[in-house]
C-alpha atoms as a PDB file:
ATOM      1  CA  UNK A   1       0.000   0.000   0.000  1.00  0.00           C
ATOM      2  CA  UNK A   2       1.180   3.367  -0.853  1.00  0.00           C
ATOM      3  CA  UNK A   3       0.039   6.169   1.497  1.00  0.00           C
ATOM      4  CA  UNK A   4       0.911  10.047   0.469  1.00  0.00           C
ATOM      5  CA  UNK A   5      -0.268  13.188   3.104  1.00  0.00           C
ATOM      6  CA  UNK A   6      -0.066  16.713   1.687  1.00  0.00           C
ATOM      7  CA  UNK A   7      -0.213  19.299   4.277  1.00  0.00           C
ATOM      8  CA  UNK A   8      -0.821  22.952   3.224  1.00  0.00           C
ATOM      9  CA  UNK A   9      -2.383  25.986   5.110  1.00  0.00           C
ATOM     10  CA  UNK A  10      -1.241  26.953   8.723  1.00  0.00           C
ATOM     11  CA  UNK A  11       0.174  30.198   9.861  1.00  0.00           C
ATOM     12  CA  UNK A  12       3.090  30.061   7.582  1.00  0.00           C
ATOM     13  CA  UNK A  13       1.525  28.615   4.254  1.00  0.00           C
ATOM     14  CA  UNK A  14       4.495  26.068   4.231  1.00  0.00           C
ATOM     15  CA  UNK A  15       3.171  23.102   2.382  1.00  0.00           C
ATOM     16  CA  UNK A  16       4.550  19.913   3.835  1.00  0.00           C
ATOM     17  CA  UNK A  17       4.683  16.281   1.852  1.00  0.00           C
ATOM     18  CA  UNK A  18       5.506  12.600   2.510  1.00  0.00           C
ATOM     19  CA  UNK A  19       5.102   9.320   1.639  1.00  0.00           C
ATOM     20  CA  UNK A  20       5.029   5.627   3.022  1.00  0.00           C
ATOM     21  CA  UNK A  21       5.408   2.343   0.883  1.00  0.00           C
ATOM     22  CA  UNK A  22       3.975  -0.218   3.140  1.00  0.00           C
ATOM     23  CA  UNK A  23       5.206  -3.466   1.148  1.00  0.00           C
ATOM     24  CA  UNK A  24       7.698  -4.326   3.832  1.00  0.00           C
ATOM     25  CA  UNK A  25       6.910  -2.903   6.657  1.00  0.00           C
ATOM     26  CA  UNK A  26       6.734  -5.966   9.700  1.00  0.00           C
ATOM     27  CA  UNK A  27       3.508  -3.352  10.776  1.00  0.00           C
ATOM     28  CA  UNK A  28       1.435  -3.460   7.290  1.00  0.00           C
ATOM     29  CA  UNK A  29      -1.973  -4.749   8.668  1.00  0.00           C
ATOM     30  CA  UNK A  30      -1.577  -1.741  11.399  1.00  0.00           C
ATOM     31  CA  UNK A  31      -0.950   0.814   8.177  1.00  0.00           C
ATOM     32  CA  UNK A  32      -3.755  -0.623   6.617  1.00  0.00           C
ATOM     33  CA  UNK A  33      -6.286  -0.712   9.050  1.00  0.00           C
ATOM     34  CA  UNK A  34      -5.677   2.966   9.905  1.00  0.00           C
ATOM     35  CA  UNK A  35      -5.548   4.145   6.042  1.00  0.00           C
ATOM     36  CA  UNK A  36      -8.894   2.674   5.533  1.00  0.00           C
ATOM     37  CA  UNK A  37     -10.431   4.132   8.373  1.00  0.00           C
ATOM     38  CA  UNK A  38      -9.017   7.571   7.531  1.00  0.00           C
ATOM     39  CA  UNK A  39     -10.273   7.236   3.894  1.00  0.00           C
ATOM     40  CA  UNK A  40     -13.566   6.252   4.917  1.00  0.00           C
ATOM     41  CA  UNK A  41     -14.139   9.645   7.163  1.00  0.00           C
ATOM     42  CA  UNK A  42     -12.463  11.670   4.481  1.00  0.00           C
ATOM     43  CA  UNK A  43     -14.598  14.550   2.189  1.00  0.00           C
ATOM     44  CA  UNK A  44     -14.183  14.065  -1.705  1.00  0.00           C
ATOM     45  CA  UNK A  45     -13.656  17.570  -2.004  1.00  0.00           C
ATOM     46  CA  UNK A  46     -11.555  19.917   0.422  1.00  0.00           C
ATOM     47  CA  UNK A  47     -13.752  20.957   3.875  1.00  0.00           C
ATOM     48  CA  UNK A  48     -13.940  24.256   5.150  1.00  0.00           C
ATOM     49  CA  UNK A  49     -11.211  24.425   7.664  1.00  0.00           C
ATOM     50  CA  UNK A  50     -10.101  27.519   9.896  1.00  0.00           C
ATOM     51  CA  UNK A  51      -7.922  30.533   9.500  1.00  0.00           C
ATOM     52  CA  UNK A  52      -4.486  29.432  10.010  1.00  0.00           C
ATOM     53  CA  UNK A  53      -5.897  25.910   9.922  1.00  0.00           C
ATOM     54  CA  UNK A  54      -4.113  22.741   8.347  1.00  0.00           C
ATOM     55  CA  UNK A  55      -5.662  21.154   5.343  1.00  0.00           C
ATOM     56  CA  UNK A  56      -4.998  17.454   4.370  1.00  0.00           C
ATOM     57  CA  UNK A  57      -4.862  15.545   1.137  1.00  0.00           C
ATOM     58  CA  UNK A  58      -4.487  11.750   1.487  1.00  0.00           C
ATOM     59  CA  UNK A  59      -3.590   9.513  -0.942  1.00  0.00           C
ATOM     60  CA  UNK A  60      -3.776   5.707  -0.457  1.00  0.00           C
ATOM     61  CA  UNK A  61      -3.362   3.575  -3.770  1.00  0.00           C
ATOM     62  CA  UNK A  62      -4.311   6.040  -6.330  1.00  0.00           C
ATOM     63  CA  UNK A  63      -7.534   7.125  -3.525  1.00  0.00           C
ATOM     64  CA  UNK A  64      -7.655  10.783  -2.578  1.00  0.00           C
ATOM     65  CA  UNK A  65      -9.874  12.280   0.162  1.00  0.00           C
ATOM     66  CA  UNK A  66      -9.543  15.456   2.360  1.00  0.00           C
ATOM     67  CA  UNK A  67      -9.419  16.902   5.774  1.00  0.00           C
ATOM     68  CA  UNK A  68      -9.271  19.985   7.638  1.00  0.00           C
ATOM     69  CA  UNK A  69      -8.559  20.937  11.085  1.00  0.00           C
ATOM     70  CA  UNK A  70      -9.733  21.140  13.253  1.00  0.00           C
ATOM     71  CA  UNK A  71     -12.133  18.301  12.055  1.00  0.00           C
ATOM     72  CA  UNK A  72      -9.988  15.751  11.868  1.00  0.00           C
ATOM     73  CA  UNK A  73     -11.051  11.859  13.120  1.00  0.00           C
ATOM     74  CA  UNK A  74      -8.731  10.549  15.623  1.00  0.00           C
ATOM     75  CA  UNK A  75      -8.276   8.184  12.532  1.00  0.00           C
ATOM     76  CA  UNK A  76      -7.153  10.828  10.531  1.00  0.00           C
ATOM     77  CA  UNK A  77      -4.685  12.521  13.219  1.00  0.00           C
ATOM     78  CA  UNK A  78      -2.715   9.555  13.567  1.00  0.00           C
ATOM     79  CA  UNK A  79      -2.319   8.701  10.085  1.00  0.00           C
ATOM     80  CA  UNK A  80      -1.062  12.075   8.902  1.00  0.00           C
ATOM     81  CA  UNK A  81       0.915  12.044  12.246  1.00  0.00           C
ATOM     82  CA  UNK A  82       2.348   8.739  11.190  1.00  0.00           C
ATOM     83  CA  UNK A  83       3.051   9.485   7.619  1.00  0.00           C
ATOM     84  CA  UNK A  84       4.788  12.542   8.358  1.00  0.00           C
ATOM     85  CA  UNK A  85       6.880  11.637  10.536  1.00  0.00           C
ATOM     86  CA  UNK A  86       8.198   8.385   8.798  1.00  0.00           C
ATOM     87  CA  UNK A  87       7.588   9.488   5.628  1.00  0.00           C
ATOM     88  CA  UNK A  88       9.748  12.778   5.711  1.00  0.00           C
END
């Protein structure tokens, strides 16, 4: 599974990006699991979010949705939070 976050917005406008491959990883079914559950609260189109907000695009296997904060599932958090950080 291939999992990309886009992160634009905030105070600074700095748009962040990374990416996990999840072929090898020992954790997969873990990656999985919490990809599909983000995807399933995402919006097909980008949600209002709030001045100085974040706004998320996630990509899992060719499957965009998006999220804005402060709306984001607890789902959502970690995933971006995940991808971010072991994706940069």
């Amino acid at each position: 599974m291939h999992i990309r976050v886009r992160r634009t917005g905030g105070f600074a406008g700095i748009e962040r990006q990374a990416e996990v491959d999840t072929t090898d990883l020992p954790d997969a079914p873990e990656w999985h699991a919490l990809a599909e559950k983000a995807l399933a609260a995402g919006r097909s189109s980008a949600p209002a979010g709030v001045p100085d907000g974040f706004h998320y695009e996630i990509t899992v296997d060719g499957r965009t949705v998006h999220a804005a904060d402060p709306r984001l599932t607890e789902d959502q958090r970690a995933l971006i939070s995940r991808v971010l950080k072991e994706g940069a």
